[in-house]
C-alpha atoms as a PDB file:
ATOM      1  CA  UNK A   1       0.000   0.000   0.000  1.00  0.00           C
ATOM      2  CA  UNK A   2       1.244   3.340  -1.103  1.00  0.00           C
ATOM      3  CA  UNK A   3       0.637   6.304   1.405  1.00  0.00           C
ATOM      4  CA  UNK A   4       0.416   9.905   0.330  1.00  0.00           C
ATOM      5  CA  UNK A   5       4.167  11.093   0.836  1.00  0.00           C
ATOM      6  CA  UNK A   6       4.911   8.471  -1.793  1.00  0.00           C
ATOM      7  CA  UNK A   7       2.296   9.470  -4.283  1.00  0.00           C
ATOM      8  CA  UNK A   8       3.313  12.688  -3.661  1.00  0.00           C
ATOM      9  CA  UNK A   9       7.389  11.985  -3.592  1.00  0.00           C
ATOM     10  CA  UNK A  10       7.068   9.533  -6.594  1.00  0.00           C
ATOM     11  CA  UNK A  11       5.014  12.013  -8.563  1.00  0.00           C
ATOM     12  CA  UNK A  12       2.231   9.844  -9.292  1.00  0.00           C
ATOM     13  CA  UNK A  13      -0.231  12.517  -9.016  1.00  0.00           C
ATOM     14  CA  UNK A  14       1.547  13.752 -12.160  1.00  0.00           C
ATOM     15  CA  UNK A  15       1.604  10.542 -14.039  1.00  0.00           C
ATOM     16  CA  UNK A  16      -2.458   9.841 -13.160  1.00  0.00           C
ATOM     17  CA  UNK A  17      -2.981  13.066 -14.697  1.00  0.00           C
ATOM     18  CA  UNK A  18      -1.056  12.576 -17.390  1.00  0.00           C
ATOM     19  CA  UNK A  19      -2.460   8.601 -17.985  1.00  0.00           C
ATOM     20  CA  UNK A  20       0.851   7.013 -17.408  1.00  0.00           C
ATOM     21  CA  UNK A  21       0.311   5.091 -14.849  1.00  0.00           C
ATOM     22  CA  UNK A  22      -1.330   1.100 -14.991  1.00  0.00           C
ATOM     23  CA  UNK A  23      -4.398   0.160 -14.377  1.00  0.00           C
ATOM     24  CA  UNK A  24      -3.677  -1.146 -10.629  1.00  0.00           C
ATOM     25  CA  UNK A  25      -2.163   2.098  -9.728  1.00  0.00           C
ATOM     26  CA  UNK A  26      -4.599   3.974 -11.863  1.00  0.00           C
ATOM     27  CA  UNK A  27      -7.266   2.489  -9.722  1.00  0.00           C
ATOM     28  CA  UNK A  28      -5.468   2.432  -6.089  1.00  0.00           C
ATOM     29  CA  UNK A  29      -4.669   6.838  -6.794  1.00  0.00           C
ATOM     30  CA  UNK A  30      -8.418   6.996  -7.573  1.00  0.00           C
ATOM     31  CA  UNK A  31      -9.266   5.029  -4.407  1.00  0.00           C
ATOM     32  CA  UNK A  32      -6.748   7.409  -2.989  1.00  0.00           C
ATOM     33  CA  UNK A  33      -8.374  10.627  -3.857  1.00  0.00           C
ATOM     34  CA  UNK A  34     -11.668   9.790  -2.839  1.00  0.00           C
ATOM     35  CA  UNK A  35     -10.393   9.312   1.072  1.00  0.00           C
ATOM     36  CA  UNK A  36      -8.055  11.355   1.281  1.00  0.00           C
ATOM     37  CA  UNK A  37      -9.159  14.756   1.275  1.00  0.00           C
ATOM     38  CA  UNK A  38      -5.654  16.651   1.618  1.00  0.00           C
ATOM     39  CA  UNK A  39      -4.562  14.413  -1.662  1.00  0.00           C
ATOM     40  CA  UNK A  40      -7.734  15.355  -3.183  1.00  0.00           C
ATOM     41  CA  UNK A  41      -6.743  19.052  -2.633  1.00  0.00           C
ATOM     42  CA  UNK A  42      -3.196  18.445  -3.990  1.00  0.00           C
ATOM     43  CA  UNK A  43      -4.488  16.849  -7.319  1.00  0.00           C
ATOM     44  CA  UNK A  44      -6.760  19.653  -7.827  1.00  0.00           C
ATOM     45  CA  UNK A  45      -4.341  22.432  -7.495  1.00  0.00           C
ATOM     46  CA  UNK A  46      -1.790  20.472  -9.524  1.00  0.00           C
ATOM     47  CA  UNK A  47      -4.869  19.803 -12.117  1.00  0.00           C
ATOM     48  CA  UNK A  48      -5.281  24.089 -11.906  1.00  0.00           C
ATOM     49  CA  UNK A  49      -1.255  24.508 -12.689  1.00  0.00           C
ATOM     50  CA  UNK A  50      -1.676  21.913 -15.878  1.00  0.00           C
ATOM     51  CA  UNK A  51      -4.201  23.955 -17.485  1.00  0.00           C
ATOM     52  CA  UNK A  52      -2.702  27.201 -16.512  1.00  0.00           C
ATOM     53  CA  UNK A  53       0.610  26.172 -17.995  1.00  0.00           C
ATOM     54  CA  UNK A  54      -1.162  24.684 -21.109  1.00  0.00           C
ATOM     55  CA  UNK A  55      -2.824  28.342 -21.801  1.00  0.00           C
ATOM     56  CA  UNK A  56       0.567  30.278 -20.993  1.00  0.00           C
ATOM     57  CA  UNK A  57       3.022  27.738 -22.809  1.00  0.00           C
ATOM     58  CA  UNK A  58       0.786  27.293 -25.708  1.00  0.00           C
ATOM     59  CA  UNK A  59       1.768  29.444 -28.866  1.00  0.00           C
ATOM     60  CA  UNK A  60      -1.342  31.309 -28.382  1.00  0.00           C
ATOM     61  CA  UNK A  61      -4.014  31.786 -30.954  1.00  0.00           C
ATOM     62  CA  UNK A  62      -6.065  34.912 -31.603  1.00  0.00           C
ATOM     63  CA  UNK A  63      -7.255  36.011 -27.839  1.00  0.00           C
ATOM     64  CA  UNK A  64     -11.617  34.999 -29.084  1.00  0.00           C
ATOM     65  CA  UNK A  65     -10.950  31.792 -29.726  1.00  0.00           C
ATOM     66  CA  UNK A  66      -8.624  30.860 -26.595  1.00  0.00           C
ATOM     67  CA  UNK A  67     -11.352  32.491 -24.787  1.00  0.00           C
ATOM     68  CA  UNK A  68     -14.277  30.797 -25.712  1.00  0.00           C
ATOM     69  CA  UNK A  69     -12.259  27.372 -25.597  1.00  0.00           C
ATOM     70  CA  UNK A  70     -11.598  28.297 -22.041  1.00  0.00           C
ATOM     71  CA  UNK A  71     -15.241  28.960 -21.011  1.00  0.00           C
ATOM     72  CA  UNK A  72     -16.057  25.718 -22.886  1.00  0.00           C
ATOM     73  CA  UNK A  73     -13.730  24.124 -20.762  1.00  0.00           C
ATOM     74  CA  UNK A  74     -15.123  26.000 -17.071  1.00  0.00           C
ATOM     75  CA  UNK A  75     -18.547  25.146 -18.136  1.00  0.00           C
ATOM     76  CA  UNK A  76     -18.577  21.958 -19.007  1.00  0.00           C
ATOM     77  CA  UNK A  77     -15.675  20.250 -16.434  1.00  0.00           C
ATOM     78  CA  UNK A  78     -16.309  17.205 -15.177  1.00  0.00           C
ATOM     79  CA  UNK A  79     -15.513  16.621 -11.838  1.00  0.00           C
ATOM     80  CA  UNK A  80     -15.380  13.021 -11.780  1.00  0.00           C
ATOM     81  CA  UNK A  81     -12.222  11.990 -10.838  1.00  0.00           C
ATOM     82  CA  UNK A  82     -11.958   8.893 -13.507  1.00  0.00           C
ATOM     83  CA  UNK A  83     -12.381  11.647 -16.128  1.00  0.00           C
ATOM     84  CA  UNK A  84      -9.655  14.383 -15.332  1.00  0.00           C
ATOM     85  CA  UNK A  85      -6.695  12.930 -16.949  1.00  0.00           C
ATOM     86  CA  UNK A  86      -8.714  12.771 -20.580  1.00  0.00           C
ATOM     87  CA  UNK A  87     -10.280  16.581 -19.900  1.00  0.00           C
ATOM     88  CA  UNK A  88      -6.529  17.837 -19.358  1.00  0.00           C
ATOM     89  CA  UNK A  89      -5.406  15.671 -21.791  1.00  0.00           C
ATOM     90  CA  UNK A  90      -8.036  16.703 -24.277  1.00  0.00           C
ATOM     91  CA  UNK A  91      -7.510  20.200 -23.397  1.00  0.00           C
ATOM     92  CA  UNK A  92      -4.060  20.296 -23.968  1.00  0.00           C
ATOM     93  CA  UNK A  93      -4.524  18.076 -27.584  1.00  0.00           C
ATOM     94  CA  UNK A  94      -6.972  21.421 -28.687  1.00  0.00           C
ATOM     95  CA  UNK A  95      -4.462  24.038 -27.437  1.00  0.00           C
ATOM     96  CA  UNK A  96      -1.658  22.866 -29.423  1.00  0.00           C
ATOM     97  CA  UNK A  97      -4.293  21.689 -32.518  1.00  0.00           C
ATOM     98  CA  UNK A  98      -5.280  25.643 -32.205  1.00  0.00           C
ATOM     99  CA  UNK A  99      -2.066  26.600 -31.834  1.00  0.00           C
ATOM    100  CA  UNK A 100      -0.559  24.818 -35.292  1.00  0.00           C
ATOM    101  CA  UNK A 101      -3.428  26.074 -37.057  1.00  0.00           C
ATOM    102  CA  UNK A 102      -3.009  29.654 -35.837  1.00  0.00           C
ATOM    103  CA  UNK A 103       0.925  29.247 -36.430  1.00  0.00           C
ATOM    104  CA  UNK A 104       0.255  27.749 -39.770  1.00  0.00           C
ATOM    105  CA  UNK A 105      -2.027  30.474 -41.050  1.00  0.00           C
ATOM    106  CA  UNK A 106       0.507  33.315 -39.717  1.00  0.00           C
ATOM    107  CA  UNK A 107       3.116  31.706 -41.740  1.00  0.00           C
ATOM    108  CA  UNK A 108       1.070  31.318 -44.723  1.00  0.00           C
ATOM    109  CA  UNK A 109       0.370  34.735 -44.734  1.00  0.00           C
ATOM    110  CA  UNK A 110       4.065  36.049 -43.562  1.00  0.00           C
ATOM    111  CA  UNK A 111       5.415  33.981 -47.072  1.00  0.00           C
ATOM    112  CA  UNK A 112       2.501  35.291 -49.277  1.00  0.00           C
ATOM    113  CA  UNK A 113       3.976  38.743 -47.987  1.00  0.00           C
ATOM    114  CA  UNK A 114       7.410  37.724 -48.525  1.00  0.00           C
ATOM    115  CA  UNK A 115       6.738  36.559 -51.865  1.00  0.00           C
ATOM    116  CA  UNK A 116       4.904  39.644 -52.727  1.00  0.00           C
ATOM    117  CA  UNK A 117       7.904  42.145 -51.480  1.00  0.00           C
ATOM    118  CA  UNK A 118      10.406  39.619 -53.330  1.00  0.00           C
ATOM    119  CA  UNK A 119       8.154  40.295 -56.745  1.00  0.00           C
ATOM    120  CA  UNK A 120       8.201  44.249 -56.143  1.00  0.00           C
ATOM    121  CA  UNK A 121      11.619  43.853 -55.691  1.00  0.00           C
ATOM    122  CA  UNK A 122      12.053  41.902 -59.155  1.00  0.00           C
ATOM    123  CA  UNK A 123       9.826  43.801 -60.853  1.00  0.00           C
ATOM    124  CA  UNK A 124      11.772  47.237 -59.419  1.00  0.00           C
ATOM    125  CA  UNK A 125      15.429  45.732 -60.284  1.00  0.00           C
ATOM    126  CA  UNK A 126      14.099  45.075 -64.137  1.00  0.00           C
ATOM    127  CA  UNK A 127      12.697  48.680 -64.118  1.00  0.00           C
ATOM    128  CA  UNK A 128      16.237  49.895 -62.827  1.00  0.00           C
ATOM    129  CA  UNK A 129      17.813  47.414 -65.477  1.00  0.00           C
ATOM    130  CA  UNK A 130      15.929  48.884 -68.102  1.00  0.00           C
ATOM    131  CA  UNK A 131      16.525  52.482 -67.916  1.00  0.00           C
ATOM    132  CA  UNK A 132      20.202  51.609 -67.394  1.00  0.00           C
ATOM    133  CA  UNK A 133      19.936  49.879 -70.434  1.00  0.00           C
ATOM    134  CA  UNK A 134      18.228  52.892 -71.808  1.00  0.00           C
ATOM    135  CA  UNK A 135      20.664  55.602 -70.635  1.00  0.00           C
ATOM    136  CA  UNK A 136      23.320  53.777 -72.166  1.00  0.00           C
ATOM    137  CA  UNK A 137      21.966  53.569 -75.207  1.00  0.00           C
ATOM    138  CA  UNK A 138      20.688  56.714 -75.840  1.00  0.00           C
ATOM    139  CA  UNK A 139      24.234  57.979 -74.232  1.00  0.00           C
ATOM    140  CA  UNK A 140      26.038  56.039 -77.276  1.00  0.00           C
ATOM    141  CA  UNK A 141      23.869  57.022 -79.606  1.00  0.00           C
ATOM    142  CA  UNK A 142      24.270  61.065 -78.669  1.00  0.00           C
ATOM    143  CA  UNK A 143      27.817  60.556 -78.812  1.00  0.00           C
ATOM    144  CA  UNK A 144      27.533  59.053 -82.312  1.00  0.00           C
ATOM    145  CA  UNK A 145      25.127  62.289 -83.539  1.00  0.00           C
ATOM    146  CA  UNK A 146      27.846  64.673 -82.313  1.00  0.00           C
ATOM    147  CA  UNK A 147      30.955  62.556 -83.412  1.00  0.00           C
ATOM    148  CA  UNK A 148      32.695  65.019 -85.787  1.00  0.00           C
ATOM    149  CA  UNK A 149      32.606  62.088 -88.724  1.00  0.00           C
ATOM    150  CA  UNK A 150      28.593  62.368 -88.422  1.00  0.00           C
ATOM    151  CA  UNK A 151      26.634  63.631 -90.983  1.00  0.00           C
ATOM    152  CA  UNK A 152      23.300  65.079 -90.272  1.00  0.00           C
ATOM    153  CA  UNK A 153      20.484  64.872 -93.350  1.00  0.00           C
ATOM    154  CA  UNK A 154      17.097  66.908 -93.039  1.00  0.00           C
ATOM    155  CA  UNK A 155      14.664  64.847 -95.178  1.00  0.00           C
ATOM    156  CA  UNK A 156      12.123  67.622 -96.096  1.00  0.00           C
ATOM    157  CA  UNK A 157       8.619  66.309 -96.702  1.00  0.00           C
ATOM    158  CA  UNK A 158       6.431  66.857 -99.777  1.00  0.00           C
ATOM    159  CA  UNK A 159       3.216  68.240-100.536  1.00  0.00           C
ATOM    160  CA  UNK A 160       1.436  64.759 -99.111  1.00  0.00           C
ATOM    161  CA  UNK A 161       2.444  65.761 -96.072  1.00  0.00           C
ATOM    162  CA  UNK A 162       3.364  69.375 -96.034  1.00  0.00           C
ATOM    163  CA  UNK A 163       5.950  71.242 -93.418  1.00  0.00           C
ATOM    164  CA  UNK A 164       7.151  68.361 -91.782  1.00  0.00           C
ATOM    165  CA  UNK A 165      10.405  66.891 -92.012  1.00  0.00           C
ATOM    166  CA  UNK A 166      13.028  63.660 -90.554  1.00  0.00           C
ATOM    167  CA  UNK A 167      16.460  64.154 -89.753  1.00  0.00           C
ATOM    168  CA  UNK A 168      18.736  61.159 -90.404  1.00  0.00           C
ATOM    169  CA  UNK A 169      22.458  60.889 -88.719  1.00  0.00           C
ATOM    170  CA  UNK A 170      24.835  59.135 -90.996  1.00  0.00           C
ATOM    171  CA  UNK A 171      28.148  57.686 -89.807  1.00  0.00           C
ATOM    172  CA  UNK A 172      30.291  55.924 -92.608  1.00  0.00           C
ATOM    173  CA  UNK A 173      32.995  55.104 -90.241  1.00  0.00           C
ATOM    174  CA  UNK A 174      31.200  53.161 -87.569  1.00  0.00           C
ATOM    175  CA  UNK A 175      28.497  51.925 -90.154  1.00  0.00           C
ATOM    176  CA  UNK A 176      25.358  53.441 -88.099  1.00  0.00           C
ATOM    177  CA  UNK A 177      22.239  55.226 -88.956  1.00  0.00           C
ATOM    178  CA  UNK A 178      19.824  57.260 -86.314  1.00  0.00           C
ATOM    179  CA  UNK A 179      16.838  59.278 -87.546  1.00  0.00           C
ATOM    180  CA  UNK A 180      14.699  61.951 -85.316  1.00  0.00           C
ATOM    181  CA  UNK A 181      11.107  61.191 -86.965  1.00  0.00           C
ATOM    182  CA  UNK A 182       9.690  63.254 -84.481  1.00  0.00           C
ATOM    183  CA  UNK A 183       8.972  66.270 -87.345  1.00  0.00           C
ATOM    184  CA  UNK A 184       6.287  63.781 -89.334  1.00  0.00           C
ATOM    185  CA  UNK A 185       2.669  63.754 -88.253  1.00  0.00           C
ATOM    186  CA  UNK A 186       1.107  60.802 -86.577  1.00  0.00           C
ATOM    187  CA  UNK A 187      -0.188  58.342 -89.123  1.00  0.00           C
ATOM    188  CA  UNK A 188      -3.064  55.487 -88.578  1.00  0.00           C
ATOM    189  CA  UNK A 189      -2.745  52.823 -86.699  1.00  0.00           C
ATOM    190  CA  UNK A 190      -2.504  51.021 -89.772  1.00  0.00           C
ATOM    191  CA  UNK A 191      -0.013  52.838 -91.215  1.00  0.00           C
ATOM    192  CA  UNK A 192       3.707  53.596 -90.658  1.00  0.00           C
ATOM    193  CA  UNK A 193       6.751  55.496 -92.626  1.00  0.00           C
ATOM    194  CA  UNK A 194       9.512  53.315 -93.568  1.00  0.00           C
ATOM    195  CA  UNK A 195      13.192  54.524 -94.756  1.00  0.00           C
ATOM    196  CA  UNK A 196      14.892  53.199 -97.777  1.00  0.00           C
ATOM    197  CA  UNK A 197      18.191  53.321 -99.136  1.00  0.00           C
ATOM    198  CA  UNK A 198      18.853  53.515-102.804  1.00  0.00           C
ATOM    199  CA  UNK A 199      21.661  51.882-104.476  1.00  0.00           C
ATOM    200  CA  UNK A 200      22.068  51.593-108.275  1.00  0.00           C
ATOM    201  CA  UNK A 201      18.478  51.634-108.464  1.00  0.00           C
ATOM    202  CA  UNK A 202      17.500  49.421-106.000  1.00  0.00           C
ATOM    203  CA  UNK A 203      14.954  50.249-102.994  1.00  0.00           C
ATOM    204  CA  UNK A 204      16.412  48.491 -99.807  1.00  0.00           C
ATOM    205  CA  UNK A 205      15.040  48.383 -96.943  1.00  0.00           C
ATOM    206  CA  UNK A 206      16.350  50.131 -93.827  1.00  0.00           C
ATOM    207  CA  UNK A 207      13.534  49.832 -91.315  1.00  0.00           C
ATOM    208  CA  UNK A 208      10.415  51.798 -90.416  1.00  0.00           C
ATOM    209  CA  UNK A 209      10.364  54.922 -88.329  1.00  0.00           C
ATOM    210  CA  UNK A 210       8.142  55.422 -84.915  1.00  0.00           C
ATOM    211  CA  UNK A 211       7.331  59.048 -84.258  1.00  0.00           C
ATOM    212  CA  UNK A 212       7.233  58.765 -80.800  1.00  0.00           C
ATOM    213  CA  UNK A 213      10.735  58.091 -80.138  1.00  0.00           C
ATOM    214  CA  UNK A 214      13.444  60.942 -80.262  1.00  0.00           C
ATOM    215  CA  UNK A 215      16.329  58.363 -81.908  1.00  0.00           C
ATOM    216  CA  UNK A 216      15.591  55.478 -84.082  1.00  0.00           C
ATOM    217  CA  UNK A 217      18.569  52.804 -85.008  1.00  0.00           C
ATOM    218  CA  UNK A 218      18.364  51.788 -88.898  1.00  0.00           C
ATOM    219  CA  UNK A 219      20.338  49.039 -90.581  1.00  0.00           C
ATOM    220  CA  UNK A 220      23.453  50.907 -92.616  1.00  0.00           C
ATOM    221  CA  UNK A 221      23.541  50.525 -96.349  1.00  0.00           C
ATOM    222  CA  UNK A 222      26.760  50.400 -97.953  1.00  0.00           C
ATOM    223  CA  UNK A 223      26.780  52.955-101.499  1.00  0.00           C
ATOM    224  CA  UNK A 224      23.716  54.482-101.282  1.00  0.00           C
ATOM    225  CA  UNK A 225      22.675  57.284-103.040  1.00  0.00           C
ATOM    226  CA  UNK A 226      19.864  58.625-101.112  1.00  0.00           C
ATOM    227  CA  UNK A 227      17.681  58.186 -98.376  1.00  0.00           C
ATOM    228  CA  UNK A 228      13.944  57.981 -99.056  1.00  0.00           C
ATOM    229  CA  UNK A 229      10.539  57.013 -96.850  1.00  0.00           C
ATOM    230  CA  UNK A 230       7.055  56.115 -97.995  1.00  0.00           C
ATOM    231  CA  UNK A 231       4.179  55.396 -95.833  1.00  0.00           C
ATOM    232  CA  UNK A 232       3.488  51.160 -95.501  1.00  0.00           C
ATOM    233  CA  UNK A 233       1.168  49.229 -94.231  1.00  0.00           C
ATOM    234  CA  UNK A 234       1.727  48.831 -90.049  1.00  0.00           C
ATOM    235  CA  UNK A 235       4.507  46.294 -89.852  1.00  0.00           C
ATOM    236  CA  UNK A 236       6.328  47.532 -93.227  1.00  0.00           C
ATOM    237  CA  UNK A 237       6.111  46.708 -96.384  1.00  0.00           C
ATOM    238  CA  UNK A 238       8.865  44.131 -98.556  1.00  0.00           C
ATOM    239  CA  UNK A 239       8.998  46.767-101.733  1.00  0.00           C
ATOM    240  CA  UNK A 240       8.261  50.641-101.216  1.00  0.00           C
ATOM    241  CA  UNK A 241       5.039  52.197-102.468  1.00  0.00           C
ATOM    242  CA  UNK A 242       6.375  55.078-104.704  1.00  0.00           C
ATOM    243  CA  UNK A 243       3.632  56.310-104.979  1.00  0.00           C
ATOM    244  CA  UNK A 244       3.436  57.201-101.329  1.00  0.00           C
ATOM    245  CA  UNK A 245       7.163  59.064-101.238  1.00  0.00           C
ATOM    246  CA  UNK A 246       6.947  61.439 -98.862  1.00  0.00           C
ATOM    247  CA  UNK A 247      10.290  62.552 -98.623  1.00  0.00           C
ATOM    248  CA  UNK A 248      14.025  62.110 -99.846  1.00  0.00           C
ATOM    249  CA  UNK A 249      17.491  63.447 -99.615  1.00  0.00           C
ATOM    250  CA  UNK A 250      20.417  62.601-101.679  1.00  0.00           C
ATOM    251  CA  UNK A 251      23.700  61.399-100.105  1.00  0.00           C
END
């Protein structure tokens, strides 16, 4: 027979709490409790520290829901002895249930806000990329336009589209071609001007010109003769529409 300094020295209390201990012991505590009233008083206050410890220790979830769980819990306590290791057991399973779930959804959200900053963050370095990329550019191509070897060509327009005018920046030497089409009007949508190069008689093909852009890159052609541009279909067109020359300069 087991008296109460060894329940209480052995820390069976604990373990009967806790549903650790056999069914023999199990039964002899439970025997135990119900005659002795100063054991009785121990288990209860040790039963008072487990859930108190369980509420403090647990990660804790928004404060509505650990309160209504609590009152749950005050109301509907069973004081039958046989029953207070599965309530504190049961209690403690919810807590920590709660308590991942809580944890889980705060960590969902802290990486969906992660992820979010890491994408502004991309999206800003490709924005800074870009207008590097731009700068240096536009920096070689100003450079080129007031190279001494460069030779500026205004392309005055005709009467099909009066007082406006292009002006193309030739370099032989480094083989380049820029052209300010910022002087023509805005065509259609489904229209565009194109700038050909002619060479013993042949149209080639150079590239079309946007008017919204201060500085447009064309492909060089080696021995032409003059510089021409016709309004094409959007896109541009494989042979030029003479009949739409606009403008021309020879070289």
């Amino acid at each position: 027979m087991m008296d109460r300094k060894k329940i209480l020295d052995e820390g069976l209390l604990e373990k009967y709490l806790l549903d650790e201990l056999s069914t023999s012991d199990r039964d002899y505590i439970e025997h135990a409790l119900k005659t002795d009233k100063e054991l009785l008083k121990k288990f209860s206050e040790l039963e008072e520290d487990f859930e108190k410890m369980a509420f403090e220790n647990a990660i804790p979830p928004p404060l509505q829901v650990k309160t209504k769980l609590k009152e749950q819990l005050d109301t509907k306590k069973v004081r039958n002895i046989s029953n207070s290791p599965l309530l504190v057991a049961a209690s403690l399973g919810v807590l920590f249930l709660l308590s991942s779930i809580w944890m889980y959804t705060k960590w969902q959200n802290t990486r969906a806000e992660f992820e979010s900053l890491q994408n502004q963050t991309t999206a800003l370095q490709e924005r800074l990329n870009t207008l590097e990329e731009n700068y240096v550019l536009t920096n070689t191509r100003l450079k080129t336009i007031n190279s001494p070897k460069t030779i500026p060509l205004v392309l005055y327009s005709n009467e099909a589209v009066p007082n406006s005018r292009a002006v193309a920046y030739i370099n032989h030497e480094s083989k380049m071609v820029h052209v300010n089409a910022q002087g023509l009007p805005v065509l259609p949508k489904d229209k565009t001007y194109q700038m050909w190069s002619d060479v013993d008689g042949e149209m080639i093909d150079m590239g079309v010109l946007k008017t919204d852009k201060e500085l447009i890159s064309l492909k060089y052609i080696d021995k032409a003769e003059s510089l021409n541009i016709t309004i094409e279909p959007a896109g541009g067109n494989d042979h030029p529409t003479v009949a739409n020359l606009i403008a021309y300069v020879t070289l």
